[in-house]
PDB file of N, CA and C in Angstrom:
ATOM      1  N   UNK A   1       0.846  -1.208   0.000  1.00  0.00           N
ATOM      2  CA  UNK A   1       0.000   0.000   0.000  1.00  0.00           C
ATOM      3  C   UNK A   1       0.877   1.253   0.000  1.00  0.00           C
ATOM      4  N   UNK A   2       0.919   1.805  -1.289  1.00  0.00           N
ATOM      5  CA  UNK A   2       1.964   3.398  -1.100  1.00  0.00           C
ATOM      6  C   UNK A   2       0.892   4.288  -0.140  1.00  0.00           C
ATOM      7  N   UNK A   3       1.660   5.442   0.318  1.00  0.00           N
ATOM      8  CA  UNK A   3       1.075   6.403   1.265  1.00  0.00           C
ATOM      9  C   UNK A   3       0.155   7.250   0.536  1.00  0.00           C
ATOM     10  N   UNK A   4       0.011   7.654  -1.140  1.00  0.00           N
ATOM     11  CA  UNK A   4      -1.409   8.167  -1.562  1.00  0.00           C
ATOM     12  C   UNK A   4      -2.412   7.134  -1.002  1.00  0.00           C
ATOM     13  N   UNK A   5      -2.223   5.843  -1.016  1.00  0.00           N
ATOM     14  CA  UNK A   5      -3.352   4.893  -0.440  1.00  0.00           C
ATOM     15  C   UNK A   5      -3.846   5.929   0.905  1.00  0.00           C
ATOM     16  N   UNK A   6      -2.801   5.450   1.308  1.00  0.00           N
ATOM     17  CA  UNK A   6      -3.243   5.684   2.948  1.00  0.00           C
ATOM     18  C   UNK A   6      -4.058   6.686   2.946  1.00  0.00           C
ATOM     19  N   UNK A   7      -3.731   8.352   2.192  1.00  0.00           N
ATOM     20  CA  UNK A   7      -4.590   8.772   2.157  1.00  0.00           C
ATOM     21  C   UNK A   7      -5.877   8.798   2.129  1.00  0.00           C
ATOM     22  N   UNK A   8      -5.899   8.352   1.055  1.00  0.00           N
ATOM     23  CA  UNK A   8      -7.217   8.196   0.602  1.00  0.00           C
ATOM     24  C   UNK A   8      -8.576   7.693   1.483  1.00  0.00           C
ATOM     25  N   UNK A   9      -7.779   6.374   1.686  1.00  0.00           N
ATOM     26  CA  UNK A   9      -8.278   5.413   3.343  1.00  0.00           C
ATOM     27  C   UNK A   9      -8.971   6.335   3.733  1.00  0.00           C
ATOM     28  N   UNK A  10      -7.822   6.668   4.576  1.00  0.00           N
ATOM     29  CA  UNK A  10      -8.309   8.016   5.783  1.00  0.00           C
ATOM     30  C   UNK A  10      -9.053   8.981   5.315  1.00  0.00           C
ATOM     31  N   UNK A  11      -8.649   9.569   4.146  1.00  0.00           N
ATOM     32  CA  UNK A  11     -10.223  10.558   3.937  1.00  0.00           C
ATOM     33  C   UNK A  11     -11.559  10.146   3.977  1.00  0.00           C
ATOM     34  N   UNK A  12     -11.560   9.065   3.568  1.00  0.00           N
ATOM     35  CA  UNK A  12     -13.176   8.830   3.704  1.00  0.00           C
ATOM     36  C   UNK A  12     -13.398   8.141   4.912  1.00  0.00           C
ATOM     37  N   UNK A  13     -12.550   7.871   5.466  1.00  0.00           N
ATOM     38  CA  UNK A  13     -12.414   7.199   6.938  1.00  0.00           C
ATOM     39  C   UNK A  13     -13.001   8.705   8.025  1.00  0.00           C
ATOM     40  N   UNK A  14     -12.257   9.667   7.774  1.00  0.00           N
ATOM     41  CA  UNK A  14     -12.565  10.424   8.628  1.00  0.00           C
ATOM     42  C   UNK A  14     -12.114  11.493   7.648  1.00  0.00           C
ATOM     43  N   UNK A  15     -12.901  12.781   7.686  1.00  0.00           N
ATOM     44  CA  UNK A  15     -12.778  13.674   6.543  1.00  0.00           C
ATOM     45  C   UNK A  15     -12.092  14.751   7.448  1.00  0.00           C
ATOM     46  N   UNK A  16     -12.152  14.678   8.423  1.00  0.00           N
ATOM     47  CA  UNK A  16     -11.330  15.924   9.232  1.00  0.00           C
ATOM     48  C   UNK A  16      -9.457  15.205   9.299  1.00  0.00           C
ATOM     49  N   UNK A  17      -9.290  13.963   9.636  1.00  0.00           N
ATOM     50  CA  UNK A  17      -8.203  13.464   9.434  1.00  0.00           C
ATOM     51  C   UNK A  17      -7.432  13.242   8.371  1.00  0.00           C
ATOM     52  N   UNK A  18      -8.210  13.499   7.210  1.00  0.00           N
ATOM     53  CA  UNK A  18      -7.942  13.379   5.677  1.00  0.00           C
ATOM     54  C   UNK A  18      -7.216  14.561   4.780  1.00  0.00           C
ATOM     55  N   UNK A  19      -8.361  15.526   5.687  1.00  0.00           N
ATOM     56  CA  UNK A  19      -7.833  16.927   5.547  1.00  0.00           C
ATOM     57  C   UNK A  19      -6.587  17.492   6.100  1.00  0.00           C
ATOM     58  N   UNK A  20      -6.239  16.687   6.788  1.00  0.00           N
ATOM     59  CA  UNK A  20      -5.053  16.958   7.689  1.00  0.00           C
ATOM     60  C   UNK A  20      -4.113  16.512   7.379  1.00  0.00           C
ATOM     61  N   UNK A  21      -4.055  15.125   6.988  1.00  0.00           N
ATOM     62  CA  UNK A  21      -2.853  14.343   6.365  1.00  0.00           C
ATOM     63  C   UNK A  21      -2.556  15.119   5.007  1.00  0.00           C
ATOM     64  N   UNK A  22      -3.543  15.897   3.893  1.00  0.00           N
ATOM     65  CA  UNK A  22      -3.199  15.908   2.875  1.00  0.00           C
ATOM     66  C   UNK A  22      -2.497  17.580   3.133  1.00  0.00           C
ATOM     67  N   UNK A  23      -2.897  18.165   4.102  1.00  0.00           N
ATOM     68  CA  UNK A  23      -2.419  19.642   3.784  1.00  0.00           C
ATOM     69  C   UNK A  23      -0.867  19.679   4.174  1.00  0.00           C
ATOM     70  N   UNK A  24      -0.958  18.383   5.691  1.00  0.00           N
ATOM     71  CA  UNK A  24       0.743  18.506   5.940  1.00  0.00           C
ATOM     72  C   UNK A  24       1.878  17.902   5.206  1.00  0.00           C
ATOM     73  N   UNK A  25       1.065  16.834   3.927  1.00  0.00           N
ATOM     74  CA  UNK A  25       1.706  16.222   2.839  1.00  0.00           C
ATOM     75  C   UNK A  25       2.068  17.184   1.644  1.00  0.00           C
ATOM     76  N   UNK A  26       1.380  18.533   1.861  1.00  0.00           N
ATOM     77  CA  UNK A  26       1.806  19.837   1.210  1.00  0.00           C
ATOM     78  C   UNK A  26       2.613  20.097   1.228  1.00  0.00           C
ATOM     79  N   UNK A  27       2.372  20.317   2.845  1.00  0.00           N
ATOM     80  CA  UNK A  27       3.638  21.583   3.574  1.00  0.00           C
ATOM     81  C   UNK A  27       4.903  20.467   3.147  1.00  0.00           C
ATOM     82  N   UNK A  28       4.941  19.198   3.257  1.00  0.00           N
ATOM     83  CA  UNK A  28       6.353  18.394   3.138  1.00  0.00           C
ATOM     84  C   UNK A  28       7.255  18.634   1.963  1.00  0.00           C
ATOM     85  N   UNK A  29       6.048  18.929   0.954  1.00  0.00           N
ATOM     86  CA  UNK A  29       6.562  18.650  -0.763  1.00  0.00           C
ATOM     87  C   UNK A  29       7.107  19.632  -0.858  1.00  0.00           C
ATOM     88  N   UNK A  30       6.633  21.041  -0.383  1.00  0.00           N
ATOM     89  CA  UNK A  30       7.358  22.265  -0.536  1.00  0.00           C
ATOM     90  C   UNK A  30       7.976  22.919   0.325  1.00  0.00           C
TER      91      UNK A  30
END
């Protein structure tokens, strides 16, 4: 399972936790 998976998971898992993983997967890239 690569970590876009995981994302994903978790967004629809929990949409406040989803939102969170993807904005600090932002802040990482840049």
């Amino acid at each position: 399972m690569t970590f876009d998976d995981n994302i994903i998971i978790r967004y629809e898992n929990n949409e406040v936790i989803g939102i969170f993983i993807l904005n600090a997967s932002k802040k990482r890239l840049k």
